[in-house]
C-alpha atoms as a PDB file:
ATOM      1  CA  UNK A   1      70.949 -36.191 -61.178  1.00  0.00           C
ATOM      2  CA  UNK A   2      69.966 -38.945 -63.825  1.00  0.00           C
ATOM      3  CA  UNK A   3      67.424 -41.304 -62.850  1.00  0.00           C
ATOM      4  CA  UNK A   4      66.996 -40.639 -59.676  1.00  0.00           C
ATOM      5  CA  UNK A   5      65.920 -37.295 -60.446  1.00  0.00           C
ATOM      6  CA  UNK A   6      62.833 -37.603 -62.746  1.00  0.00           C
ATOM      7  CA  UNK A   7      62.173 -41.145 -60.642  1.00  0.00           C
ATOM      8  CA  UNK A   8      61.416 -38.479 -57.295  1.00  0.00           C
ATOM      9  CA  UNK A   9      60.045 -35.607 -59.104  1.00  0.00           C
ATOM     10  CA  UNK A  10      57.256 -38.089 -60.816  1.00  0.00           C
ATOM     11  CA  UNK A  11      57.081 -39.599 -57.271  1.00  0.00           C
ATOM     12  CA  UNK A  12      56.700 -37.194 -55.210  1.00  0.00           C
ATOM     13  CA  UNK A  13      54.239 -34.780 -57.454  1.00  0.00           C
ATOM     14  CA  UNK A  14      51.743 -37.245 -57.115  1.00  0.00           C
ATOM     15  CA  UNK A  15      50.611 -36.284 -54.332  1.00  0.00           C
ATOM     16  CA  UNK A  16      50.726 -32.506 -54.889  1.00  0.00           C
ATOM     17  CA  UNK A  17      48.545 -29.921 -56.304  1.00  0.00           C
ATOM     18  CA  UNK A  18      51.509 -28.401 -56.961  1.00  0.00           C
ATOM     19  CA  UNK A  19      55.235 -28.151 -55.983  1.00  0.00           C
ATOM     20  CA  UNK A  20      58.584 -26.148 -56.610  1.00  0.00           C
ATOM     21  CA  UNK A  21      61.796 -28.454 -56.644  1.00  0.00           C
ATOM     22  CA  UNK A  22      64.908 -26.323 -56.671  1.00  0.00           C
ATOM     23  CA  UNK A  23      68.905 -27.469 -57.606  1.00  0.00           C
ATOM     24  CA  UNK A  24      71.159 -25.033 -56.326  1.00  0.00           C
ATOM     25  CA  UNK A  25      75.081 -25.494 -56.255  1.00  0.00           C
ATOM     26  CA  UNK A  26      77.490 -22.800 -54.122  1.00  0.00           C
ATOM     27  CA  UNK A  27      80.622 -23.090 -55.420  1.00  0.00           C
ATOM     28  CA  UNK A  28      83.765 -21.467 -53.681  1.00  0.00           C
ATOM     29  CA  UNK A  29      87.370 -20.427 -55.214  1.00  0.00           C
ATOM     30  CA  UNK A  30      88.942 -23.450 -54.802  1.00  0.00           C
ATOM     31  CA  UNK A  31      86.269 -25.585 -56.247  1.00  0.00           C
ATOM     32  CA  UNK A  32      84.426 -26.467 -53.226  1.00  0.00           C
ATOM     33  CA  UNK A  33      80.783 -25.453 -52.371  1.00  0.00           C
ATOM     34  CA  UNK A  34      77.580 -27.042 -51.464  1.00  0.00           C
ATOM     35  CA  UNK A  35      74.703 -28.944 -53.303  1.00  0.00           C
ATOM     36  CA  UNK A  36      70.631 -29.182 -52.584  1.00  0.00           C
ATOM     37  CA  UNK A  37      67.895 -30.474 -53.717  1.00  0.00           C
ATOM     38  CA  UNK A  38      64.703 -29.299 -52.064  1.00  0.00           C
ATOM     39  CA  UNK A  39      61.427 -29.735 -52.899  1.00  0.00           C
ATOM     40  CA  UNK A  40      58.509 -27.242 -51.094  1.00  0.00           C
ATOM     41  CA  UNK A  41      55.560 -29.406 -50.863  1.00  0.00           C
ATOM     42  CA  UNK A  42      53.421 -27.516 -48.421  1.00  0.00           C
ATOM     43  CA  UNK A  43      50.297 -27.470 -51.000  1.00  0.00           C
ATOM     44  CA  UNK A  44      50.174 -30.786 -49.832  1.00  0.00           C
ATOM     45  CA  UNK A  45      49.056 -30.233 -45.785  1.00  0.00           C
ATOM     46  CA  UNK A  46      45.738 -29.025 -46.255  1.00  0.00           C
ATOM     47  CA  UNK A  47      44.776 -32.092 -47.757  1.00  0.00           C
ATOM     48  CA  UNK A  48      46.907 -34.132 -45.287  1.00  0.00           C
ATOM     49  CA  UNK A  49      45.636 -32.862 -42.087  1.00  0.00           C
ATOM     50  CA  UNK A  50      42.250 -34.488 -41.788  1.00  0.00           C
ATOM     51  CA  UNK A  51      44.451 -38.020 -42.332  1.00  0.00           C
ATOM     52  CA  UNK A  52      46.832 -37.522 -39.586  1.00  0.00           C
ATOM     53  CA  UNK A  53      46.103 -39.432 -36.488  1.00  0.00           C
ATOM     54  CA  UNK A  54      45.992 -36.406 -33.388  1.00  0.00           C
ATOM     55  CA  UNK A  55      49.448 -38.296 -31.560  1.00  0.00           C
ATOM     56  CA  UNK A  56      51.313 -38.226 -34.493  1.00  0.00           C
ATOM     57  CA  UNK A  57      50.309 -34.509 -35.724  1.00  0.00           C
ATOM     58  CA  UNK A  58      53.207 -32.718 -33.672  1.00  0.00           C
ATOM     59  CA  UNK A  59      55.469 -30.332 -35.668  1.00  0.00           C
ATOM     60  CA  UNK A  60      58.330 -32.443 -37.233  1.00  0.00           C
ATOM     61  CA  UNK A  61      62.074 -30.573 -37.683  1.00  0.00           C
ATOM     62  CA  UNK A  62      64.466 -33.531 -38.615  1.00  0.00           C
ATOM     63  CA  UNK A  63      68.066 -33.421 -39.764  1.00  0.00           C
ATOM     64  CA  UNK A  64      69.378 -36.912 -40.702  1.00  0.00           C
ATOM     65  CA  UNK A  65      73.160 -37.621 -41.128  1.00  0.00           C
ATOM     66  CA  UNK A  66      73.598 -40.459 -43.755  1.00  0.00           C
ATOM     67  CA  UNK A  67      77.477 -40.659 -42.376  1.00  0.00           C
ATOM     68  CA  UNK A  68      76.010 -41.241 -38.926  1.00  0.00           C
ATOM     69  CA  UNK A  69      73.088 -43.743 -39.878  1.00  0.00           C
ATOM     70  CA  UNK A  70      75.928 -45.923 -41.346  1.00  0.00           C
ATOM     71  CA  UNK A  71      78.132 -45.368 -38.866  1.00  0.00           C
ATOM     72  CA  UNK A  72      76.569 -48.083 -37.505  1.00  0.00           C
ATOM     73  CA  UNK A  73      76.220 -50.305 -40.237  1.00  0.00           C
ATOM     74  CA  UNK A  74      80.207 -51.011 -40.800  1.00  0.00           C
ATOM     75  CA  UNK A  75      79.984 -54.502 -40.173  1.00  0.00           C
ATOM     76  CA  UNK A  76      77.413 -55.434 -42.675  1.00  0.00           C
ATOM     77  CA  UNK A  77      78.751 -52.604 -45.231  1.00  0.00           C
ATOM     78  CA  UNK A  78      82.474 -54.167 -44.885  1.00  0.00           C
ATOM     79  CA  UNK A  79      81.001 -58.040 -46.195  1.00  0.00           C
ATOM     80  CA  UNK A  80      79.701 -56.133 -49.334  1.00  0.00           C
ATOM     81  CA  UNK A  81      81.719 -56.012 -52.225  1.00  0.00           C
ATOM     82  CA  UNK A  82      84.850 -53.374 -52.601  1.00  0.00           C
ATOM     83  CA  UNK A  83      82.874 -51.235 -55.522  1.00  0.00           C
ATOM     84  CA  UNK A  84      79.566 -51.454 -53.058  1.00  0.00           C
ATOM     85  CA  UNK A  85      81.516 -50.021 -50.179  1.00  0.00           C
ATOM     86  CA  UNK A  86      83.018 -47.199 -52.302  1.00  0.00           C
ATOM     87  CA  UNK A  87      79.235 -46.431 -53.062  1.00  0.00           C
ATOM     88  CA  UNK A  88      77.814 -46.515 -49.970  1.00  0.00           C
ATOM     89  CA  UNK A  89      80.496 -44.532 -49.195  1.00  0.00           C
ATOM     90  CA  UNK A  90      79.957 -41.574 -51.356  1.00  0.00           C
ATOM     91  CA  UNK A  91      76.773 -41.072 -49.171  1.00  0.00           C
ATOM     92  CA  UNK A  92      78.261 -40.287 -46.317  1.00  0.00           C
ATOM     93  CA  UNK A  93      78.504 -36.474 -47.732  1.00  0.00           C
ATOM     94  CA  UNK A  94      74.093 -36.236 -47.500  1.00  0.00           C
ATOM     95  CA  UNK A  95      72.172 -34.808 -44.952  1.00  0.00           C
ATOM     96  CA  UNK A  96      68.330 -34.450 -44.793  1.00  0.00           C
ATOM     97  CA  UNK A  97      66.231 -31.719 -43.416  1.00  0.00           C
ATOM     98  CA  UNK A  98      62.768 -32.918 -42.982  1.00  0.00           C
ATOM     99  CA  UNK A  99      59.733 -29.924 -41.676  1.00  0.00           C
ATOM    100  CA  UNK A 100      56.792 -31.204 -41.226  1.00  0.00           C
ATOM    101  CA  UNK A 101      53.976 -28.501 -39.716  1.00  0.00           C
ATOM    102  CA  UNK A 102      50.205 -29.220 -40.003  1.00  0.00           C
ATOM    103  CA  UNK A 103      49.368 -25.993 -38.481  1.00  0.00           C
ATOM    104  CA  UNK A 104      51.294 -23.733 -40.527  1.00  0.00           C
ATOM    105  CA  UNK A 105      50.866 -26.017 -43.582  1.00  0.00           C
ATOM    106  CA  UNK A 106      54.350 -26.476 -44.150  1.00  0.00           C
ATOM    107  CA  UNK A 107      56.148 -29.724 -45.713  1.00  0.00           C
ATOM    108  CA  UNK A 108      59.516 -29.500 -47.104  1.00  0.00           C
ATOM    109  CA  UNK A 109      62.977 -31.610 -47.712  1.00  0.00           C
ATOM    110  CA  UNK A 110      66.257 -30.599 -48.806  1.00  0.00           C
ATOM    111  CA  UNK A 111      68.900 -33.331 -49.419  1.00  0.00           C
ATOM    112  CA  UNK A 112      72.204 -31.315 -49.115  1.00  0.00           C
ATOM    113  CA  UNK A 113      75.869 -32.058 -48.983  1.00  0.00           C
ATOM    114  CA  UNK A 114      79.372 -30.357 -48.807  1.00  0.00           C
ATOM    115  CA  UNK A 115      81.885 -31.230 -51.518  1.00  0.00           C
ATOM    116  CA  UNK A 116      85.622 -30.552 -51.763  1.00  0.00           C
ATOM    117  CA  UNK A 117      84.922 -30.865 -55.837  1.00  0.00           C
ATOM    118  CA  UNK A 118      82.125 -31.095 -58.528  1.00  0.00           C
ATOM    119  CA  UNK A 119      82.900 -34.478 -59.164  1.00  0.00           C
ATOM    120  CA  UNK A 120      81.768 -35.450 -55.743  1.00  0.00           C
ATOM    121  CA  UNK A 121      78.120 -34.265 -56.447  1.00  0.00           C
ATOM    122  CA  UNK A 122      77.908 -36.868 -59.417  1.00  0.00           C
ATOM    123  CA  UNK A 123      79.571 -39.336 -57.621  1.00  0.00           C
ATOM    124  CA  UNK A 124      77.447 -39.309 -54.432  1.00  0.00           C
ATOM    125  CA  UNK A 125      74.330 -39.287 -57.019  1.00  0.00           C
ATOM    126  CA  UNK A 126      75.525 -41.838 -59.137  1.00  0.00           C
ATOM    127  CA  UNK A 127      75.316 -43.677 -55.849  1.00  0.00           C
ATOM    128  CA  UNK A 128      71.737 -42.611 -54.981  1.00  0.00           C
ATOM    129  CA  UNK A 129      70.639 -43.922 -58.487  1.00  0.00           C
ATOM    130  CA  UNK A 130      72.218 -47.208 -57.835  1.00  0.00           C
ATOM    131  CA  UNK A 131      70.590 -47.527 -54.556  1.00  0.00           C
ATOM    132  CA  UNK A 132      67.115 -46.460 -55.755  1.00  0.00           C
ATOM    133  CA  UNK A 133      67.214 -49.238 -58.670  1.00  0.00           C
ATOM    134  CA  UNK A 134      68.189 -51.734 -56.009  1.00  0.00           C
ATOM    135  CA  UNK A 135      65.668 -51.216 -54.037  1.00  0.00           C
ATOM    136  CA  UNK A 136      63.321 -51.597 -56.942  1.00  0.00           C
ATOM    137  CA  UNK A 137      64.704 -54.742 -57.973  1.00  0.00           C
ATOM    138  CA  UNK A 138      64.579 -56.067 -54.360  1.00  0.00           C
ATOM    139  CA  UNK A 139      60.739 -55.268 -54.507  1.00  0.00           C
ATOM    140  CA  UNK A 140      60.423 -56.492 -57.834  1.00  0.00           C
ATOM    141  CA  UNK A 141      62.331 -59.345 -57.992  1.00  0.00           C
ATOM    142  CA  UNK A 142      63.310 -60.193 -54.441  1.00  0.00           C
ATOM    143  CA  UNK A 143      66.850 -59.739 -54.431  1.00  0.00           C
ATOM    144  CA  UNK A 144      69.848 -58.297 -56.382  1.00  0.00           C
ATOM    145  CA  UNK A 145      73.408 -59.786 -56.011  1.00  0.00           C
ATOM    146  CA  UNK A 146      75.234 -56.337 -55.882  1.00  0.00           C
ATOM    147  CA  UNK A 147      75.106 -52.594 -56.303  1.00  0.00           C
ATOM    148  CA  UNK A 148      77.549 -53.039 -58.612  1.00  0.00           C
ATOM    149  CA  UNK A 149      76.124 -54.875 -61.019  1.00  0.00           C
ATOM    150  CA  UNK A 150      73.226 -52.084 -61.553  1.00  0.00           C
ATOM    151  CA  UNK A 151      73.620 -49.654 -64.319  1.00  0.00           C
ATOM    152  CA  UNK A 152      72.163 -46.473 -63.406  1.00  0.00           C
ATOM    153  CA  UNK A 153      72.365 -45.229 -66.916  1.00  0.00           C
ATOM    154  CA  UNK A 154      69.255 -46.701 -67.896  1.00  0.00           C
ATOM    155  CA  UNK A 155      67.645 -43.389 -68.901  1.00  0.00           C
ATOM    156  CA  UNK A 156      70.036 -40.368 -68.364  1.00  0.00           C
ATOM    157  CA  UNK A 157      73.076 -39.463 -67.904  1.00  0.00           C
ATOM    158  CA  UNK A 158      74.155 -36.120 -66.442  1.00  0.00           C
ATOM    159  CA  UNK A 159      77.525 -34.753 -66.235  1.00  0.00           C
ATOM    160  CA  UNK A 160      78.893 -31.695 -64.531  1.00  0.00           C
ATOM    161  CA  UNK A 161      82.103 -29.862 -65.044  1.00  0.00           C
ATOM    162  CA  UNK A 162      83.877 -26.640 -64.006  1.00  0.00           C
ATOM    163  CA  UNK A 163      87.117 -26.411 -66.907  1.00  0.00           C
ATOM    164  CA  UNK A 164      88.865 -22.743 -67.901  1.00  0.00           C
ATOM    165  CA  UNK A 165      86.147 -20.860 -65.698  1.00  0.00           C
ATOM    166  CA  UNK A 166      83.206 -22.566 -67.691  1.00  0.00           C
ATOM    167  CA  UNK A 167      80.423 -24.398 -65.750  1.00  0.00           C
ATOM    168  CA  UNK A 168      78.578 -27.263 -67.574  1.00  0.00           C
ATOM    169  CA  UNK A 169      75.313 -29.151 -66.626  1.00  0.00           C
ATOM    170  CA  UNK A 170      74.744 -31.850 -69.428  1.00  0.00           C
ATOM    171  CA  UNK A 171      72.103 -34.116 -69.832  1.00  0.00           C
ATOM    172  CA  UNK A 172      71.837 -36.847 -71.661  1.00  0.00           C
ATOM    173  CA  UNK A 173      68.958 -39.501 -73.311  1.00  0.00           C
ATOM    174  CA  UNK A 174      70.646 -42.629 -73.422  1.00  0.00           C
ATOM    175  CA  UNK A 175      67.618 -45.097 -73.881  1.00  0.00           C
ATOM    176  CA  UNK A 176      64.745 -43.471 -75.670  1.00  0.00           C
ATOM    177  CA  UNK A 177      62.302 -46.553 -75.630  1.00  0.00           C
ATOM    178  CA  UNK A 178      62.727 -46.235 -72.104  1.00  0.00           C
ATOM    179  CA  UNK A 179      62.371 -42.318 -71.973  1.00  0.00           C
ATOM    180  CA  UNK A 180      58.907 -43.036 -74.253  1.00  0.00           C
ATOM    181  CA  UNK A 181      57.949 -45.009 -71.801  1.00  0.00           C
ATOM    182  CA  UNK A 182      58.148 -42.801 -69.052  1.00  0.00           C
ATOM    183  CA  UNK A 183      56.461 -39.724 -70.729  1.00  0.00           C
ATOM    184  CA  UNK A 184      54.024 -41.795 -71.676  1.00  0.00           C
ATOM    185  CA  UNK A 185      53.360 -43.170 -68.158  1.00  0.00           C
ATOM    186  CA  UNK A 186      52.653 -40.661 -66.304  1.00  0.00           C
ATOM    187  CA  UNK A 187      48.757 -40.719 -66.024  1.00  0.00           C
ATOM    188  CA  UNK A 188      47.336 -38.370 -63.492  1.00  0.00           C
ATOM    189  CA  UNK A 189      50.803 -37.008 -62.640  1.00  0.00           C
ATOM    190  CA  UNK A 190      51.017 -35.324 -66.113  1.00  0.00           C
ATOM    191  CA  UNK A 191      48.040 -32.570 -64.900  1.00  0.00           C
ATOM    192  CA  UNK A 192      50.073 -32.345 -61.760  1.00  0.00           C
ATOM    193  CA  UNK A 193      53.334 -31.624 -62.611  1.00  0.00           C
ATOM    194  CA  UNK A 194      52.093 -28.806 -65.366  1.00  0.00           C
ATOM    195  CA  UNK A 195      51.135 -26.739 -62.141  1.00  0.00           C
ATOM    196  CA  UNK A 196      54.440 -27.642 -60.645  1.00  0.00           C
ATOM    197  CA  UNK A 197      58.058 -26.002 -61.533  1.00  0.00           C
ATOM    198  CA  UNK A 198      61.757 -27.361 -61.601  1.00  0.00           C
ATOM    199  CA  UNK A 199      64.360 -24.764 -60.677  1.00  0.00           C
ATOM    200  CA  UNK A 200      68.421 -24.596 -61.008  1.00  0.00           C
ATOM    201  CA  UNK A 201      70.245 -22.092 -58.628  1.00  0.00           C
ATOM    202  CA  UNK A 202      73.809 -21.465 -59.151  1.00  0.00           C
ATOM    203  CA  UNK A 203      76.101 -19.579 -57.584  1.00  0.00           C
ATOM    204  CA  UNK A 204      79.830 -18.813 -58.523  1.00  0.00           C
ATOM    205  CA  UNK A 205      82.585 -17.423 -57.328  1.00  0.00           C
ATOM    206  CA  UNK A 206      82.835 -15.281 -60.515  1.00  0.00           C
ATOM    207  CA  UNK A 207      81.164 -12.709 -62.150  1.00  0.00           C
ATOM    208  CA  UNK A 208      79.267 -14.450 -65.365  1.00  0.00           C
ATOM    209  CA  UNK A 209      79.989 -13.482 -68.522  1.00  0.00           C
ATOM    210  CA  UNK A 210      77.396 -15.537 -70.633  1.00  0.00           C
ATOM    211  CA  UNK A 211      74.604 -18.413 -70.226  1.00  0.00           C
ATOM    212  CA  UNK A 212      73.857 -20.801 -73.041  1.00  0.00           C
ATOM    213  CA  UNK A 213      70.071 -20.740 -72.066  1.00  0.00           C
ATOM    214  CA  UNK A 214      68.274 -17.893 -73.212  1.00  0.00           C
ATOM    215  CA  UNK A 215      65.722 -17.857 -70.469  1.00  0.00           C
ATOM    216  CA  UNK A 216      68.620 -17.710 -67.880  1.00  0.00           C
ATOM    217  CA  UNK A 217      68.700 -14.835 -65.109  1.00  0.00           C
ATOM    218  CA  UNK A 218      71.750 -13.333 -63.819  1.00  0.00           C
ATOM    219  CA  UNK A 219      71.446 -12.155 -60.861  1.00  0.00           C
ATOM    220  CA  UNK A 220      71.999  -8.351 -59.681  1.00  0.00           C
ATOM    221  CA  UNK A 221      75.743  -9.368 -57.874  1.00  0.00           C
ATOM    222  CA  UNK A 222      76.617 -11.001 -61.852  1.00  0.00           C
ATOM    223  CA  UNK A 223      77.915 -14.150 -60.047  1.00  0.00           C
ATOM    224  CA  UNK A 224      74.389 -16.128 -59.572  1.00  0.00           C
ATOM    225  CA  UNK A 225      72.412 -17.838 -62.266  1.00  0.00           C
ATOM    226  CA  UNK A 226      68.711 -18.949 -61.927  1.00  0.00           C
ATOM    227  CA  UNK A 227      66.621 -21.257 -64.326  1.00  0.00           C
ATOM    228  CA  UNK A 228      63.188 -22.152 -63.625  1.00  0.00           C
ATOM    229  CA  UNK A 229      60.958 -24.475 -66.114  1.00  0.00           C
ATOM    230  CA  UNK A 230      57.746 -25.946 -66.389  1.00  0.00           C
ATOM    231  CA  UNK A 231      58.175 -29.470 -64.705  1.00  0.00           C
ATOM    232  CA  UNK A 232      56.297 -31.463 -67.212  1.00  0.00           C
ATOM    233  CA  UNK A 233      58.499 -29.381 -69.686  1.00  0.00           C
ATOM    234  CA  UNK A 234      61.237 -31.052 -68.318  1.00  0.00           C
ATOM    235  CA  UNK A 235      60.020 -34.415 -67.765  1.00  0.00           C
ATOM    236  CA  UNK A 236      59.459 -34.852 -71.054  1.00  0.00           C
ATOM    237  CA  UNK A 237      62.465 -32.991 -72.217  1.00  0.00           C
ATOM    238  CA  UNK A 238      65.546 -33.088 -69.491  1.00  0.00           C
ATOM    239  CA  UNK A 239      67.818 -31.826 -71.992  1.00  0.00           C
ATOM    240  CA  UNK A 240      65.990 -28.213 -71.642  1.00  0.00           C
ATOM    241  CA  UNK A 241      68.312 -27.665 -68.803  1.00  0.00           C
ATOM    242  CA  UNK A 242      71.512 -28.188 -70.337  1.00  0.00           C
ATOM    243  CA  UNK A 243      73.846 -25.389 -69.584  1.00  0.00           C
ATOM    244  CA  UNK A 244      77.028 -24.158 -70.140  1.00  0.00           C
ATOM    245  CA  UNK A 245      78.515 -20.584 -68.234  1.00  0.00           C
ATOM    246  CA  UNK A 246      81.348 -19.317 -69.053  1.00  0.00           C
ATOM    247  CA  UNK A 247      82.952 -16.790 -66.229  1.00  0.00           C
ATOM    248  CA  UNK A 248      85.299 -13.759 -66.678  1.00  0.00           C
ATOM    249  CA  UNK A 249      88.710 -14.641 -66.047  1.00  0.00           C
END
């Protein structure tokens, strides 16, 4: 979802010989489902095991609750101002799975939440953006007098919708100095992320009855969608994963 998005996949493939990064959205009935966004990194142990110190090489299985790591932060959240509460808020719906394995070669993360709507998966990223820029600011510049004040539009904007049983995921450029800048950036990380793939999985509670993107799979049930592109495709194009599916009624 917007910056945040192309900020971690260029982040986190530099490290990688090579890595699969998957979106997948569940959606119920009603309009509910669940959201991830995992990234299999594995290819990265073998190279990682000769730099881990032998007490800290122990299998790692972690599940982190953003709603209770700020559980005990209410204090400090409540002096922040109303619109950074309400952000900070829309985290509480993220969880973290973190495997860690040396032995088995296995490193993976999926950042997952439940939500009642799809609103609330643009909401709670909108708020992962914001907090991302802050903290590059902070590191940057040493401080940053709100949340609110940070526009996490700088690049992209992404916008989902579910409206008379279609389902649209649209990207959009909105600075492209700033999008030049990035593609041409991204050094070493360009070879990296040409051996590395992005990947939407979508699940509905309908049978499809047509995908805007050609290279689009339905799957066998005729409810599931799957999209998988080159990631340095999509780096330097996000807008090849705009997508629009209309359901029978």
């Amino acid at each position: 979802m917007k910056k945040i998005y192309l900020g971690l996949l260029v982040a986190l493939i530099s490290f990688c010989t090579s890595c699969e990064f998957s979106e997948t959205i569940y959606i119920n009935e009603d309009g509910s489902g669940k959201m991830s966004m995992y990234l299999d990194a594995s290819e990265l142990m073998p190279m990682m095991k000769n730099q881990i110190p032998a007490d800290q090489a122990k299998p790692i299985d972690s599940l982190i609750s953003f709603k209770e790591a700020l559980a005990g932060q209410q204090k400090y959240v409540s002096q922040l101002p109303k619109r950074d509460q309400e952000l900070i808020k829309s985290l509480e719906k993220l969880n973290v799975h973190m495997v860690m394995d040396a032995d088995k070669d296995k490193l993976n993360a999926d950042v997952y939440m439940n939500f009642s709507s799809i609103n609330d998966v643009q909401n709670t990223f909108d708020a992962m953006s914001s907090l991302a820029k802050l903290a590059q600011n902070k590191m940057a510049f040493g401080q940053m007098s709100s949340l609110s004040e940070i526009n996490s539009d700088d690049i992209l904007t992404t916008e989902y919708s579910l409206k008379n049983n279609k389902f649209r995921r649209f990207i959009r450029i909105v600075d492209t100095k700033l999008m030049d800048s990035l593609r041409n950036n991204l050094g070493q990380a360009q070879m990296l992320l040409a051996s590395s793939t992005y990947k939407l999985n979508y699940k509905f509670p309908k049978k499809v009855k047509s995908v805007s993107l050609e290279d689009a799979v339905i799957g066998k049930d005729g409810k599931s969608v799957t999209v998988t592109v080159n990631a340095l495709d999509f780096v330097n194009d996000p807008e090849i994963l705009n997508v629009e599916v209309e359901l029978e009624k």
